[in-house]
N, C-alpha and C. Protein backbone atom coordinates (compact mmCIF):
# COMPACT_ATOMS: atom_id res chain seq x y z
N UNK A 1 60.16 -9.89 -37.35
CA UNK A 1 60.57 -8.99 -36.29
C UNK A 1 59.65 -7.78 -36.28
N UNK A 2 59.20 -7.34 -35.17
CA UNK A 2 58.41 -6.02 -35.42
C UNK A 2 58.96 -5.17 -34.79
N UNK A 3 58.28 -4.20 -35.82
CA UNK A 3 59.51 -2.63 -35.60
C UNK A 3 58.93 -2.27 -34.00
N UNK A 4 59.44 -1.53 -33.24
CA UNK A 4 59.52 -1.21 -31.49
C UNK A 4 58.70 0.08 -32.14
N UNK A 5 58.07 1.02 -31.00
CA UNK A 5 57.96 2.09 -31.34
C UNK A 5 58.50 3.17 -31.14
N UNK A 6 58.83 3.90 -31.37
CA UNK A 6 59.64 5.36 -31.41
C UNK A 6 59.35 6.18 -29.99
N UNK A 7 59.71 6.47 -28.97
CA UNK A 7 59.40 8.00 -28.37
C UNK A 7 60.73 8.50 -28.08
N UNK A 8 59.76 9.71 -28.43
CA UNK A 8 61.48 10.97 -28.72
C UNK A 8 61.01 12.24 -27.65
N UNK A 9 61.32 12.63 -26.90
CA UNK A 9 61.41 13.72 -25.80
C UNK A 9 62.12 14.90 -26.38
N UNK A 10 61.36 16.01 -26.21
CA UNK A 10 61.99 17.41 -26.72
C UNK A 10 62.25 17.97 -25.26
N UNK A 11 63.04 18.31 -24.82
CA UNK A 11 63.11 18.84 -23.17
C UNK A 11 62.95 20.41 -23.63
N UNK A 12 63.67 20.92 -24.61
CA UNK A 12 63.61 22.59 -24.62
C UNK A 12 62.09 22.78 -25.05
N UNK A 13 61.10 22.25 -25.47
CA UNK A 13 59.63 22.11 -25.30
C UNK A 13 58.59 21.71 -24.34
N UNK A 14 59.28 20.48 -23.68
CA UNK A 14 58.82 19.78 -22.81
C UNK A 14 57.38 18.47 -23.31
N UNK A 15 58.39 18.11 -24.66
CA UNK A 15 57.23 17.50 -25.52
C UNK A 15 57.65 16.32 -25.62
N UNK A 16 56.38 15.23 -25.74
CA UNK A 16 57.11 13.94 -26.36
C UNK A 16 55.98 13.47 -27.47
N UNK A 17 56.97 12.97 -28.36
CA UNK A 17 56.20 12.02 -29.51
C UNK A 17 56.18 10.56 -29.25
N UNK A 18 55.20 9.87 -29.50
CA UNK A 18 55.49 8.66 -29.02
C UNK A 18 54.51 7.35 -30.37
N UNK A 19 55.18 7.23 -31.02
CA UNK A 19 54.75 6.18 -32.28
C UNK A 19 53.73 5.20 -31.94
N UNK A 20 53.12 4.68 -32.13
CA UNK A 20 52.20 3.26 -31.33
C UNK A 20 52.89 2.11 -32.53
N UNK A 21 53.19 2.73 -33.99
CA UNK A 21 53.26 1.92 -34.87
C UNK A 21 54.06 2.38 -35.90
N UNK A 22 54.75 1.62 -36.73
CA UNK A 22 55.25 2.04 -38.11
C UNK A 22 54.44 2.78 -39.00
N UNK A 23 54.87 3.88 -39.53
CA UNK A 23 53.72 4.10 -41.14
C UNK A 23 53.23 3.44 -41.96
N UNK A 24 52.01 2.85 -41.92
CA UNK A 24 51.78 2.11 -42.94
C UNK A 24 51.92 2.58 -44.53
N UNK A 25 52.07 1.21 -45.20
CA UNK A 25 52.64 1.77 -46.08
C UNK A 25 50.87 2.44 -47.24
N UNK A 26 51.00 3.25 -47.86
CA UNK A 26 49.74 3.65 -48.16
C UNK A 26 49.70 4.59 -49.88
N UNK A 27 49.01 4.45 -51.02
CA UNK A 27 49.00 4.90 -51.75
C UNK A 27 49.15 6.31 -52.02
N UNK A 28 50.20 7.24 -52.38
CA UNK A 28 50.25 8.49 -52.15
C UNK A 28 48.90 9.92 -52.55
N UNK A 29 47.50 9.18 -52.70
CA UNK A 29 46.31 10.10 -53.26
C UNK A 29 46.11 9.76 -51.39
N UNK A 30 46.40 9.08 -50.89
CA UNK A 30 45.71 8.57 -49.83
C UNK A 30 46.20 9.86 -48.35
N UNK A 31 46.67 10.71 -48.88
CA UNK A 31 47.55 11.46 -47.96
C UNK A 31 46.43 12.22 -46.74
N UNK A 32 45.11 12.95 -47.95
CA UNK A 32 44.25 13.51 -47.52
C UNK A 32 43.67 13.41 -46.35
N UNK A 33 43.41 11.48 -45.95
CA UNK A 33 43.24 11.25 -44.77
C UNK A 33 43.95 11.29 -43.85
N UNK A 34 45.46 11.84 -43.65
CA UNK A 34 46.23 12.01 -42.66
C UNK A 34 45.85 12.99 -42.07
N UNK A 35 45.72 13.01 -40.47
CA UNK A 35 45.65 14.55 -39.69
C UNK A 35 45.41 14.23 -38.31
N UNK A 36 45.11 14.91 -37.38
CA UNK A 36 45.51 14.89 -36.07
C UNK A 36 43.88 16.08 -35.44
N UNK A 37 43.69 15.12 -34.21
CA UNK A 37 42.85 15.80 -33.61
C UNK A 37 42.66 15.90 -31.90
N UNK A 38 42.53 17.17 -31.75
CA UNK A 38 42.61 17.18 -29.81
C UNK A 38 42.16 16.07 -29.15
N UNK A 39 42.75 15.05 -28.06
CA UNK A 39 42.21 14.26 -27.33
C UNK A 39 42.21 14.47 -25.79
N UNK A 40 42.46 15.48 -25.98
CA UNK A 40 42.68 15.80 -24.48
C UNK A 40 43.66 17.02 -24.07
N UNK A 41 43.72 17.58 -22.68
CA UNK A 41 44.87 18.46 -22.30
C UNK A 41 45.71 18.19 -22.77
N UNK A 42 46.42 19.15 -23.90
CA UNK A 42 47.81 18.87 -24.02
C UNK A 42 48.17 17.43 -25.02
N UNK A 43 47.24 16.88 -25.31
CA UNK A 43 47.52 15.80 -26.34
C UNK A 43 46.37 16.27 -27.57
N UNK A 44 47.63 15.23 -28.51
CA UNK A 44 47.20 15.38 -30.51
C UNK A 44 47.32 13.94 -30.18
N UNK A 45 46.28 13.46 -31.04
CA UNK A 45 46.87 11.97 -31.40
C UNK A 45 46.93 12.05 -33.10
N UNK A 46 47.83 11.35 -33.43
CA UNK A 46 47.92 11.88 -34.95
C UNK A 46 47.23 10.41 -36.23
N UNK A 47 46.96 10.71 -36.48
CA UNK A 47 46.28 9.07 -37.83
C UNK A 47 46.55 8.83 -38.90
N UNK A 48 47.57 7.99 -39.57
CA UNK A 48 48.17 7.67 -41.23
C UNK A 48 46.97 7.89 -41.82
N UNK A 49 47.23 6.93 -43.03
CA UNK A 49 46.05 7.10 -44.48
C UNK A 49 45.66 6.06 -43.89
N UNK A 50 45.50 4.91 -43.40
CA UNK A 50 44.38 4.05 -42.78
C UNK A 50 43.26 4.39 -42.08
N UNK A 51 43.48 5.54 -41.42
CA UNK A 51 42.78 6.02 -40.50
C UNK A 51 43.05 5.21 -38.95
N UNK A 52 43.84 4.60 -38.70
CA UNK A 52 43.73 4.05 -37.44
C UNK A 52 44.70 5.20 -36.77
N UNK A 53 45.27 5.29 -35.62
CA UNK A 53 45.86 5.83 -34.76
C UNK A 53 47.37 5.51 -34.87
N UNK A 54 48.36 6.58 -35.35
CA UNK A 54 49.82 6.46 -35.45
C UNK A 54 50.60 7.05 -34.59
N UNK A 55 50.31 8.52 -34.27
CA UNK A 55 51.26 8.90 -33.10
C UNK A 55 50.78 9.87 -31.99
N UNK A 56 51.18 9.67 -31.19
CA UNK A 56 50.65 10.29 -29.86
C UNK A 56 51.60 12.18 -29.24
N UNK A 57 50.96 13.06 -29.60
CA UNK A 57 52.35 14.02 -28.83
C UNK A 57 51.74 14.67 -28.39
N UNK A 58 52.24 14.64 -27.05
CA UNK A 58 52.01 15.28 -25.50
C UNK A 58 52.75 16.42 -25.27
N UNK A 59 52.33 17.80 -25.26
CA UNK A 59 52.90 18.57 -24.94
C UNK A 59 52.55 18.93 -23.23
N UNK A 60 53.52 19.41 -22.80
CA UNK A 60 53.97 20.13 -21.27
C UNK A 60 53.62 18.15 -20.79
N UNK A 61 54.65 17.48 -20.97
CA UNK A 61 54.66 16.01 -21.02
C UNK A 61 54.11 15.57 -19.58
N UNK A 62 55.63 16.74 -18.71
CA UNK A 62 55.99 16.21 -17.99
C UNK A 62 54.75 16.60 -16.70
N UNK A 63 53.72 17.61 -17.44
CA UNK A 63 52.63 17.79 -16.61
C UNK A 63 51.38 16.98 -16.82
N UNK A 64 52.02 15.52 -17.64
CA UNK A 64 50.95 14.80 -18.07
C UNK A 64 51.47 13.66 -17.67
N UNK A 65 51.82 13.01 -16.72
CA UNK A 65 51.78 11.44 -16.24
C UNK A 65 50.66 10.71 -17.31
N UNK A 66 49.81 10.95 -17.10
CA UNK A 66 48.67 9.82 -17.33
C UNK A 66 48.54 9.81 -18.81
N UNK A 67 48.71 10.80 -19.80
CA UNK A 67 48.84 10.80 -21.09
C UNK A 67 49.74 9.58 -21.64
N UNK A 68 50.97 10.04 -20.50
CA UNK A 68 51.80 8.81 -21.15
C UNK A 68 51.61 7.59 -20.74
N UNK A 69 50.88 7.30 -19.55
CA UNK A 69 50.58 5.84 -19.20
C UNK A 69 49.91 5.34 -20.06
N UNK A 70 48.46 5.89 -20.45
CA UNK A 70 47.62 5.75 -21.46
C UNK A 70 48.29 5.65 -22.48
N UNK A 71 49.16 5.92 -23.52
CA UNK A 71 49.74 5.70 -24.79
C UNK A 71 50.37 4.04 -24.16
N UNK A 72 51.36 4.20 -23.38
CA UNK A 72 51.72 2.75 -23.19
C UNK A 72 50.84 1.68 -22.83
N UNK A 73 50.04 2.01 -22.24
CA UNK A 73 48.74 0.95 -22.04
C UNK A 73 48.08 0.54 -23.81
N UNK A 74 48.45 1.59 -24.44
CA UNK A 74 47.81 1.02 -26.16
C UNK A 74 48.89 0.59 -26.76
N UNK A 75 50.18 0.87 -26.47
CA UNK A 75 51.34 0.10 -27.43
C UNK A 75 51.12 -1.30 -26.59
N UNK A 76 50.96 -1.41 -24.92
CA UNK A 76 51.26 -3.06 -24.77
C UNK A 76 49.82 -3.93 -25.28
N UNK A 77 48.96 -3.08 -25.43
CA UNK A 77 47.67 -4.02 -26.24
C UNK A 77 47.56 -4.46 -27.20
N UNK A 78 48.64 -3.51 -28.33
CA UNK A 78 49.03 -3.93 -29.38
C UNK A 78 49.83 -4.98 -29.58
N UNK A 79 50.97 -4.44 -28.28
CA UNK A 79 51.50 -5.88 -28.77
C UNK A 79 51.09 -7.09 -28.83
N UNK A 80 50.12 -7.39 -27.91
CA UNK A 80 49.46 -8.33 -27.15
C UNK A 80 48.32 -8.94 -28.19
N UNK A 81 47.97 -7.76 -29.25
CA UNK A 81 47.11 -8.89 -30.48
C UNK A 81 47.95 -9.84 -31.42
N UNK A 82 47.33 -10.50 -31.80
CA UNK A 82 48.40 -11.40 -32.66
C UNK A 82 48.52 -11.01 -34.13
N UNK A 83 49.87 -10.92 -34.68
CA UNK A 83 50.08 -10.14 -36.24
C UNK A 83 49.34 -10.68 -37.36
């Protein structure tokens, strides 16, 4: 079964987080590589200890249509590779 991904809406912010994926699971020296970098207006995309791409948060959301299309356009690609 694979885990769904998470999005959680802050309205008194006007923010949303939106998961692409579970945390991988990762050796705790490995932390260092966690961190987050500007991708745009109003978006962080954030990266586990793998370095691949874990969570997406869009602030002033709701002045970002396309932020969020774009995140869903990468969760359905994901789904769409095979596990």
């Amino acid at each position: 079964m694979r885990n769904l991904p998470s999005i959680r809406y802050f309205p008194e912010t006007d923010a949303m987080a939106i998961e692409l994926r579970a945390w991988p699971e990762a050796p705790e020296n490995d932390q260092a590589k966690v961190g987050g970098e500007d991708a745009g207006e109003d978006l962080v995309i954030h990266y586990a200890p793998d370095r691949e791409p874990w969570l997406w948060e869009i602030e002033h959301a709701s002045a970002h249509p396309e932020h969020i299309a774009a995140v869903l356009s990468e969760i359905r690609g994901r789904a769409a590779r095979p596990a």
